[in-house]
Protein backbone atom coordinates (compact mmCIF):
# COMPACT_ATOMS: atom_id res chain seq x y z
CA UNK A 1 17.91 33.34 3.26
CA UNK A 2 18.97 30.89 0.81
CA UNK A 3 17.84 27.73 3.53
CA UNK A 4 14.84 29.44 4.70
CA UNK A 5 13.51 29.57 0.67
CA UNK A 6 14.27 25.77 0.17
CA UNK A 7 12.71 25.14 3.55
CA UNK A 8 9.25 26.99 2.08
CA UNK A 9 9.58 25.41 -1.18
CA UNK A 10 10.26 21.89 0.45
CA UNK A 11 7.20 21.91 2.60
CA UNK A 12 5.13 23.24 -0.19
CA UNK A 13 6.07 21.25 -2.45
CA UNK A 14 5.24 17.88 0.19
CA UNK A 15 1.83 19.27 0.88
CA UNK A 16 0.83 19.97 -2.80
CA UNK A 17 2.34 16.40 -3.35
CA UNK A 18 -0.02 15.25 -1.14
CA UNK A 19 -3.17 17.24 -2.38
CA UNK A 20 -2.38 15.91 -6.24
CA UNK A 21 -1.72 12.61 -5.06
CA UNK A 22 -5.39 12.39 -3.04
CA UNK A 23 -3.85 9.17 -0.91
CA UNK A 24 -1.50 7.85 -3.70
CA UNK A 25 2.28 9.00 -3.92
CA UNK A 26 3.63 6.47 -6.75
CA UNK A 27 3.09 8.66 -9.82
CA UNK A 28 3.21 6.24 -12.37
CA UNK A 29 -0.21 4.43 -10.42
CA UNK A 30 -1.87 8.11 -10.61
CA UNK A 31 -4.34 9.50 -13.61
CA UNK A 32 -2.59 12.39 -16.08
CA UNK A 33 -4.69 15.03 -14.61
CA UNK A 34 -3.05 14.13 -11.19
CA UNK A 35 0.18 12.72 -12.42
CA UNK A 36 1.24 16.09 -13.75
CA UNK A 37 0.19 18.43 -10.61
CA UNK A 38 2.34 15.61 -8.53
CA UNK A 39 5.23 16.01 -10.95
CA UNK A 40 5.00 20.12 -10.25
CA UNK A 41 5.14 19.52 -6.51
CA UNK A 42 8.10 17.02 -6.63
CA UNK A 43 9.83 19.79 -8.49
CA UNK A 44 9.38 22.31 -5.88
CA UNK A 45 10.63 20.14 -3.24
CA UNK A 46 13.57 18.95 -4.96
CA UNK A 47 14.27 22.17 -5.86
CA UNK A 48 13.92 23.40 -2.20
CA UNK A 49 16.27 20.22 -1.02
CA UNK A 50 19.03 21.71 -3.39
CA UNK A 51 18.68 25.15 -2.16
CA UNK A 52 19.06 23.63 1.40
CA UNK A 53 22.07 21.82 0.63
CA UNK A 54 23.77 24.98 -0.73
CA UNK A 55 22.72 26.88 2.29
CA UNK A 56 24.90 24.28 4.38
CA UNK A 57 27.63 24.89 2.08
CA UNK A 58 27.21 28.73 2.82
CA UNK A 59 26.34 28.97 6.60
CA UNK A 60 27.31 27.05 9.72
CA UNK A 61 25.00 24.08 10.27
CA UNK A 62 23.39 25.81 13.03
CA UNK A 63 22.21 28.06 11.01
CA UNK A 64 20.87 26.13 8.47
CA UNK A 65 19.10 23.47 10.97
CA UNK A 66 17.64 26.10 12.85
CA UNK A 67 15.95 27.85 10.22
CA UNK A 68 14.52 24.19 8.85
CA UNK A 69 12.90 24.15 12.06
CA UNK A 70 10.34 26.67 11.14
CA UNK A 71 8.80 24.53 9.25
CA UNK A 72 6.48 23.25 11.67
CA UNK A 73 4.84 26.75 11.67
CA UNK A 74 5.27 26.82 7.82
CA UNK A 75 3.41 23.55 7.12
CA UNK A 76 0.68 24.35 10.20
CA UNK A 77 -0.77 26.77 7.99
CA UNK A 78 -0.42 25.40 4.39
CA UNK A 79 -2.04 21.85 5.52
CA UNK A 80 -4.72 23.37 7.75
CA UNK A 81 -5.83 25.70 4.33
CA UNK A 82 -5.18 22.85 2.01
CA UNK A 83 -6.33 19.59 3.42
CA UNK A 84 -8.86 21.09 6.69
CA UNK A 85 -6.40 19.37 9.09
CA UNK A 86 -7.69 20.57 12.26
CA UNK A 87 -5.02 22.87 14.18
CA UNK A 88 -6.32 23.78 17.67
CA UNK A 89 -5.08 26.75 18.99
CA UNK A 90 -5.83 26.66 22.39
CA UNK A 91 -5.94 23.56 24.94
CA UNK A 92 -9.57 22.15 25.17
CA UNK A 93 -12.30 22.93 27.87
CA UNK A 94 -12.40 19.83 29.13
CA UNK A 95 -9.77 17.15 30.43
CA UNK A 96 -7.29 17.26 33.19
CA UNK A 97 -4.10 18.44 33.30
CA UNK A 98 -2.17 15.52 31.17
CA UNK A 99 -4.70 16.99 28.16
CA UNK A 100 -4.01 20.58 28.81
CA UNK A 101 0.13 19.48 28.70
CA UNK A 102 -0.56 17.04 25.46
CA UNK A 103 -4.15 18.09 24.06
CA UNK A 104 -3.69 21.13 21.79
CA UNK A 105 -1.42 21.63 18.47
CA UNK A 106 -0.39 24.76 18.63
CA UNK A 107 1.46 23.91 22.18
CA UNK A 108 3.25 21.03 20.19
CA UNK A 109 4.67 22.99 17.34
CA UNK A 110 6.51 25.53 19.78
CA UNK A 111 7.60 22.87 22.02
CA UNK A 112 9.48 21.33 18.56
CA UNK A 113 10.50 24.16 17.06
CA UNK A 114 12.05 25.81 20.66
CA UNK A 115 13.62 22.39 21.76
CA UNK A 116 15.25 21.14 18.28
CA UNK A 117 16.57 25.23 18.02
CA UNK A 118 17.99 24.71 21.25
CA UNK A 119 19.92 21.50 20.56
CA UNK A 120 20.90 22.93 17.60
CA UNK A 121 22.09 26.27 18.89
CA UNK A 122 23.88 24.74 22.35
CA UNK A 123 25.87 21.95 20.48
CA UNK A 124 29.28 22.73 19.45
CA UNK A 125 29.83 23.87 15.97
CA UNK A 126 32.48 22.25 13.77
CA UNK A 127 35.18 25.07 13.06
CA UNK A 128 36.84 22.98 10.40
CA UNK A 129 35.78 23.82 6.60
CA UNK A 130 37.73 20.83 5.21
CA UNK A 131 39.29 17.25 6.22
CA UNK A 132 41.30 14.80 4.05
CA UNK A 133 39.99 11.30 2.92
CA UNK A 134 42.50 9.98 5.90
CA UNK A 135 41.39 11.96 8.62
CA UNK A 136 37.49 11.48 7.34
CA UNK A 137 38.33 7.55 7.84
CA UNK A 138 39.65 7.83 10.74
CA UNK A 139 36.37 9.88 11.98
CA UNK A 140 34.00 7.27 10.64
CA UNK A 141 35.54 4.26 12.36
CA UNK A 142 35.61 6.03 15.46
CA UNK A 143 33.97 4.09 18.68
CA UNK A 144 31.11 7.12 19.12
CA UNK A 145 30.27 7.68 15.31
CA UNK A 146 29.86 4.11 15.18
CA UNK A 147 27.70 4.04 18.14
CA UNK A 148 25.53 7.71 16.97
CA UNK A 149 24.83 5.86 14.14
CA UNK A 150 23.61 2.38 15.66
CA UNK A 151 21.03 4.43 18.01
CA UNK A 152 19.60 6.24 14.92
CA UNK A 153 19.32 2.79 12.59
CA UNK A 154 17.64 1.51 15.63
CA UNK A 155 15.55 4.15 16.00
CA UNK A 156 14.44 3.55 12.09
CA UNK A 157 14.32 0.08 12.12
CA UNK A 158 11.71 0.40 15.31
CA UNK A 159 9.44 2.77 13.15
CA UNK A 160 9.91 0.79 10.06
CA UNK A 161 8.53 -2.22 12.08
CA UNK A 162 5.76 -0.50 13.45
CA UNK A 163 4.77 0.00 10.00
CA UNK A 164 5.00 -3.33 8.52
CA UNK A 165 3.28 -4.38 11.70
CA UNK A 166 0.14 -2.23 11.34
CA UNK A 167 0.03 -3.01 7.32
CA UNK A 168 0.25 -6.92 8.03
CA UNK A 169 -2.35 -6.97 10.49
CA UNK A 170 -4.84 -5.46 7.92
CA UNK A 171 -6.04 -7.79 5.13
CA UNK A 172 -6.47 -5.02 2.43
CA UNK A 173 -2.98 -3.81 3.36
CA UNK A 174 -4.04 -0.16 3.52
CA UNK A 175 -3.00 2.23 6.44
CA UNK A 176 -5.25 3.56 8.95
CA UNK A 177 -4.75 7.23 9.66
CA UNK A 178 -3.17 7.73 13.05
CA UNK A 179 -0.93 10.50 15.25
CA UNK A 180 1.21 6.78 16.09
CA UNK A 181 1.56 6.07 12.12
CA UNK A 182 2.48 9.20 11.68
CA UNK A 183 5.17 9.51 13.85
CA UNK A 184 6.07 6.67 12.72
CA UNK A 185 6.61 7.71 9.10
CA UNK A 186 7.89 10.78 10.56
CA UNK A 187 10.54 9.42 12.42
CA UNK A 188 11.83 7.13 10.07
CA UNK A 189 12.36 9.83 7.34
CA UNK A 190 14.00 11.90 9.99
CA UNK A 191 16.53 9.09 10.94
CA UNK A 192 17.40 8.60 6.89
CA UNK A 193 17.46 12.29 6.36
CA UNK A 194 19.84 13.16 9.01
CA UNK A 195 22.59 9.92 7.76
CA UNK A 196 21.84 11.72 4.26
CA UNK A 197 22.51 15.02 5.78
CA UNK A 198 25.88 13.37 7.87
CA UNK A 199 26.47 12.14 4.52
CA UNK A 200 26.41 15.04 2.71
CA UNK A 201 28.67 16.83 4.81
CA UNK A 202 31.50 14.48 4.68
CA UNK A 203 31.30 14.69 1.36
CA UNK A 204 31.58 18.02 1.10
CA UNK A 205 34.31 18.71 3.83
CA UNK A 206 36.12 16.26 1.46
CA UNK A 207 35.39 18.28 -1.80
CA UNK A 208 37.03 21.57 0.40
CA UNK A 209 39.58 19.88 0.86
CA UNK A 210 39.71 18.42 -2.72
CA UNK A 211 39.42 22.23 -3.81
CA UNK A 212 41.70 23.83 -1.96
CA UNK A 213 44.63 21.05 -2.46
CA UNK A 214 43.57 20.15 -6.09
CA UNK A 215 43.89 16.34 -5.53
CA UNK A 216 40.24 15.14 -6.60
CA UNK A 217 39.59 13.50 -3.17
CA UNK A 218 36.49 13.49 -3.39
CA UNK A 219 36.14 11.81 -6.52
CA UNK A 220 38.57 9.54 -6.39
CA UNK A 221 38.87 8.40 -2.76
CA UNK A 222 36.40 5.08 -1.53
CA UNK A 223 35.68 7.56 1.36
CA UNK A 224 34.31 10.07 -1.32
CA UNK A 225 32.63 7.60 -3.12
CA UNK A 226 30.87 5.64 0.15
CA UNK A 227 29.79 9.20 1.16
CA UNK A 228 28.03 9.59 -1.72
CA UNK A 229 26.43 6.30 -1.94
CA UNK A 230 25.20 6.51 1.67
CA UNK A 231 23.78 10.53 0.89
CA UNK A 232 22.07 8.42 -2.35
CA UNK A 233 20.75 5.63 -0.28
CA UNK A 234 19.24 7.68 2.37
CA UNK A 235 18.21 9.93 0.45
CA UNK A 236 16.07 7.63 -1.42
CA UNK A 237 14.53 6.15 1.90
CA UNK A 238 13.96 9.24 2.80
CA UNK A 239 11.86 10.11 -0.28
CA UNK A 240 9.49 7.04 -0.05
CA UNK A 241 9.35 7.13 3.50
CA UNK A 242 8.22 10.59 3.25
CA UNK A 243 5.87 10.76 0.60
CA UNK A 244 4.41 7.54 1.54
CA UNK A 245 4.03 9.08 5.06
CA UNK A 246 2.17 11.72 3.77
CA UNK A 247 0.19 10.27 1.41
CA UNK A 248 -1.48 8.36 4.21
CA UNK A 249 -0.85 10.29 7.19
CA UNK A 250 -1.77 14.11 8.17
CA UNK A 251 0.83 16.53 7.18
CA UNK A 252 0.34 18.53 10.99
CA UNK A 253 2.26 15.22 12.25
CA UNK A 254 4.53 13.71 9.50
CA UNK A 255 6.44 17.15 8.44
CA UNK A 256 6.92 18.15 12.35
CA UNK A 257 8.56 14.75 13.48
CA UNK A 258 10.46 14.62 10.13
CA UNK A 259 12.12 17.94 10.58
CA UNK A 260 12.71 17.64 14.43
CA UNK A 261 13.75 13.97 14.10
CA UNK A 262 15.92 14.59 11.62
CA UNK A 263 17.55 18.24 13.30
CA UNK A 264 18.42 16.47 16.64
CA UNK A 265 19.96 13.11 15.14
CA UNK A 266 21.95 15.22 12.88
CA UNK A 267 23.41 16.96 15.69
CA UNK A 268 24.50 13.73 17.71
CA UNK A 269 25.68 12.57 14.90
CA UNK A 270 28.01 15.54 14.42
CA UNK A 271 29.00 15.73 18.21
CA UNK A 272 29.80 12.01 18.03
CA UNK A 273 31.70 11.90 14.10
CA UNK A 274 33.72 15.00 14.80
CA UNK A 275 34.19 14.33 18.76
CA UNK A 276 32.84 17.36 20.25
CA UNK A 277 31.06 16.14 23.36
CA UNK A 278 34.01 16.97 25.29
CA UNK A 279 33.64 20.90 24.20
CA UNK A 280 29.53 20.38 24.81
CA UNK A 281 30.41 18.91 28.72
CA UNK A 282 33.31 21.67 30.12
CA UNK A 283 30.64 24.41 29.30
CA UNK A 284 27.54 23.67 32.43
CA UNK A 285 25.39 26.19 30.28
CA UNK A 286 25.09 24.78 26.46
CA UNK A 287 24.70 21.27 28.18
CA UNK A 288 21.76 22.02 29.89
CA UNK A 289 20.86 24.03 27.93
CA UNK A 290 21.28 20.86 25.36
CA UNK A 291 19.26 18.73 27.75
CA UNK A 292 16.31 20.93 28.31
CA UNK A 293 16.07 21.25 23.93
CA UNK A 294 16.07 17.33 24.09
CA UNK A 295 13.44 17.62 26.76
CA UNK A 296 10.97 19.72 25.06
CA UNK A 297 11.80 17.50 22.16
CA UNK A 298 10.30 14.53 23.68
CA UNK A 299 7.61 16.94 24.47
CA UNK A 300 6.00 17.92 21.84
CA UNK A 301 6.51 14.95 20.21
CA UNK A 302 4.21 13.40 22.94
CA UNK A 303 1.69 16.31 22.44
CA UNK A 304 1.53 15.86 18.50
CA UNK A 305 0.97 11.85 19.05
CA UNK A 306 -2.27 13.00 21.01
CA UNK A 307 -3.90 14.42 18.52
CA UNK A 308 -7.37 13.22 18.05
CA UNK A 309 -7.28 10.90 14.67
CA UNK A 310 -9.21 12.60 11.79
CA UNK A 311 -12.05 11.20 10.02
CA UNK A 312 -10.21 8.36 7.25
CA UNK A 313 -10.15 10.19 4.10
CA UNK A 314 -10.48 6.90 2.33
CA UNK A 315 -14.02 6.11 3.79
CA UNK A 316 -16.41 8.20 1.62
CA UNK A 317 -20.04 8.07 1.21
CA UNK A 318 -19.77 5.98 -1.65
CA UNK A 319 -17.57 3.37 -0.46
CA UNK A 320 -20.12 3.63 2.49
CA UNK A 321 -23.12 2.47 0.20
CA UNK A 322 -21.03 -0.21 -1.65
CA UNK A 323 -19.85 -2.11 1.74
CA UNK A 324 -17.74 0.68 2.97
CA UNK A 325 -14.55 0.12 5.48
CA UNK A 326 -16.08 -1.97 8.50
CA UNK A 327 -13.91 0.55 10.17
CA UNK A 328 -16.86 3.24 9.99
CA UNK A 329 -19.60 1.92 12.43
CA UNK A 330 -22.42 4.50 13.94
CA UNK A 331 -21.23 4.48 16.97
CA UNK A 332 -17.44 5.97 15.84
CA UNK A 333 -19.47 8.25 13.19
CA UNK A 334 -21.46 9.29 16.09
CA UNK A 335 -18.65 9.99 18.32
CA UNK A 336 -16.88 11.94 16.28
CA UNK A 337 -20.16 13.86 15.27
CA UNK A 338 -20.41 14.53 18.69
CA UNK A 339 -17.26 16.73 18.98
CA UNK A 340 -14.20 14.71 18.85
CA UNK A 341 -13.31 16.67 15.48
CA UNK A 342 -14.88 19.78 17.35
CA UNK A 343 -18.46 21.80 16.86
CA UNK A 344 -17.86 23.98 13.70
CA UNK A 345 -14.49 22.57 12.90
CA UNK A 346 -13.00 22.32 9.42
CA UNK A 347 -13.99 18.50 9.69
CA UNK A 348 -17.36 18.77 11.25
CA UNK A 349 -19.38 18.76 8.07
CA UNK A 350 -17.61 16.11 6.14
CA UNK A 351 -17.95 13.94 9.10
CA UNK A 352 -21.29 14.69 9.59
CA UNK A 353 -22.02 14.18 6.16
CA UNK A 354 -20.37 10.41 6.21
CA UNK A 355 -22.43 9.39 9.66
CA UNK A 356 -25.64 10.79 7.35
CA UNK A 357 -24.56 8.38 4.35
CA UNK A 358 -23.71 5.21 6.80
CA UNK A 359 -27.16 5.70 8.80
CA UNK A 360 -29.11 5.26 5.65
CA UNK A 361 -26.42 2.72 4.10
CA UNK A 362 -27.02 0.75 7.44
CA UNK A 363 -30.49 1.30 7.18
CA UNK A 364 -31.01 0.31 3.36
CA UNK A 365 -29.03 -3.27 4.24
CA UNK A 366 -30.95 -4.03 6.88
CA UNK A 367 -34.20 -3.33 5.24
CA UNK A 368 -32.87 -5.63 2.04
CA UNK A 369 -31.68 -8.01 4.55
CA UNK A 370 -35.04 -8.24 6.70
CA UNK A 371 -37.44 -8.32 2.91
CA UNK A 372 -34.70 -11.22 1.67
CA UNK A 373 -35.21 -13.29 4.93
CA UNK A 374 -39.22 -12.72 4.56
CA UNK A 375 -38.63 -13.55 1.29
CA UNK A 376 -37.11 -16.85 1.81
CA UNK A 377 -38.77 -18.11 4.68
CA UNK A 378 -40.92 -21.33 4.22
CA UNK A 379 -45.11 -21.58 4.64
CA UNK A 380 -46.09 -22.16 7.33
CA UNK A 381 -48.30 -25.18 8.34
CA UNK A 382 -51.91 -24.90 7.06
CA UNK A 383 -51.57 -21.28 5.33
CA UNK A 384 -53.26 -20.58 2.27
CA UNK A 385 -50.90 -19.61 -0.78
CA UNK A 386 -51.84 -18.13 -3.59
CA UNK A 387 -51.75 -19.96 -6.75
């Protein structure tokens, strides 16, 4: 109960974050009015990571990692009432069968939610409450921690470069919105959260055992302290890859890879730091069982990165009548006025509204354009002027 209220208040707390923020998530670059609505948020999810890291001290991890994953049908609703993010619930009338697999969101969340529970659930629990700072070192230079932990800095180095890469290739330096940059930001802050979470746990294995011996371990060891610094690190990472990720992203993608990401590395990591695979691969049943969570993993991940992209928030009428983002042409306004963002949908008037304000943005250039060229074209030959 304890994890399942810091998972609400986490996921709250990101999407009211994101609503104070309006694009921004550096709260010393926002306005009072929305500086101190951000500050609010941040508190709840802070206050919902804490109340997540006692529920690991309290429950198996299992427990705690399955009931994080409902947090994909947590943040479906809050971000479809808060921000209009459209949230289909059935697969679309049209398209062939890779769209019916891929094309709807409500597919995608219980694809996530049922494969990361069953990675979670199959995988081998740790029965140990406590390890010394020896045995703990021993662990982390193991061969498979070592290699557990290589996939999943790959894995975060690859989003973090498809970042960079989309922000260098735009001249402003501002991030399109995207299912792909999404995931992206998603993904990343699921590989740092799930070192922070590996993290954590050493740590606290150490402070048992700290506890229960009364030799300060954990404070006094380099394995104690390196623990910590890593959880600090990563943690941090986490933070501005998340909030960044949301600030510029849609919450129905960001949260859902973050959570899953993050569920599924932390449990390699566990079955490679505390050598468990061997447990996971004499019983057939949890490792297929294992295999088909990974599966569905892969899954729904696929099926949230074909969402249709929303409308850019940053694009609004007015920008559209100074200049606007040469992003927003007619023909994409029309398209997407057409029913990409669906007939009656949450988005459908704003969008509509925005292909209104470009048509007679468009319109008003061309006519200043046409009267300046008029304007400055020379007599012609013979012609009478006017004196």
């Amino acid at each position: 109960m304890i994890a399942f209220c810091g998972v609400v208040l986490t996921v709250l707390g990101l999407n009211y974050m994101k609503h104070a923020g309006q694009g921004e998530w550096q709260p010393w670059r926002m306005r009072a009015s929305r500086a101190a609505p951000w500050a609010l948020a941040f508190l709840s999810w802070a206050f919902g990571q804490g109340l997540q890291v006692i529920g690991l001290w309290l429950a198996p991890e299992s427990v705690v990692a399955t009931v994080a994953n409902g947090s994909t049908f947590i943040n479906a609703v809050v971000a479809s009432h808060l921000f209009g993010e459209p949230f289909s619930l059935r697969p679309p009338a049209h398209g062939g069968l890779s769209t019916w697999l891929c094309g709807w969101d409500l597919l995608a969340v219980v694809l996530l939610t049922a494969g990361a529970s069953l990675v979670v659930v199959s995988a081998p629990s740790l029965d140990v409450e406590s390890y010394t700072a020896a045995e703990e070192a021993r662990l982390i230079l193991g061969r498979p921690f070592g290699v557990a932990v290589g996939v999943s800095v790959a894995a975060g180095a690859s989003a973090a470069a498809r970042i960079i890469g989309e922000r260098g290739e735009r001249e402003s330096g501002r991030l399109p919105t995207s299912p792909q940059l999404g995931l992206a930001f998603g993904a990343l802050a699921g590989v740092t959260g799930a070192l922070s979470f590996t993290a954590t746990k050493l740590w606290l294995l150490l402070a048992n055992s700290s506890l229960a011996g009364r030799t300060g371990e954990a404070f006094l060891h380099p394995v104690g302290w390196a623990s910590l610094i890593v959880a600090g690190g990563t943690t941090l990472g986490n933070m501005v890859a998340l909030f960044s990720g949301m600030a510029t992203q849609e919450a129905l993608v960001v949260i859902p890879a973050y959570y899953i990401v993050q569920t599924v590395l932390t449990a390699v990591q566990e079955l490679a730091l505390f050598s468990l695979y061997p447990d996971l691969l004499l019983q057939p049943d949890e490792c297929v069982l294992f295999l088909v969570g990974i599966a569905l993993c892969v899954w729904g991940v696929s099926a949230t990165g074909h969402r249709t992209p929303p409308a850019d928030a940053g694009a609004r009428p007015a920008q559209l009548l100074d200049g606007g983002d040469p992003r927003w042409s007619l023909e994409s306004l029309d398209e997407l006025r057409s029913g990409e963002c669906g007939a009656g949908g949450p988005g459908a008037a704003a969008v509509a509204a925005m292909a209104v304000a470009a048509t007679s943005a468009q319109s008003t250039t061309r006519a200043e354009s046409a009267g300046a060229s008029v304007s400055r074209e020379p007599p012609k030959p013979g012609a009478q002027t006017s004196r």
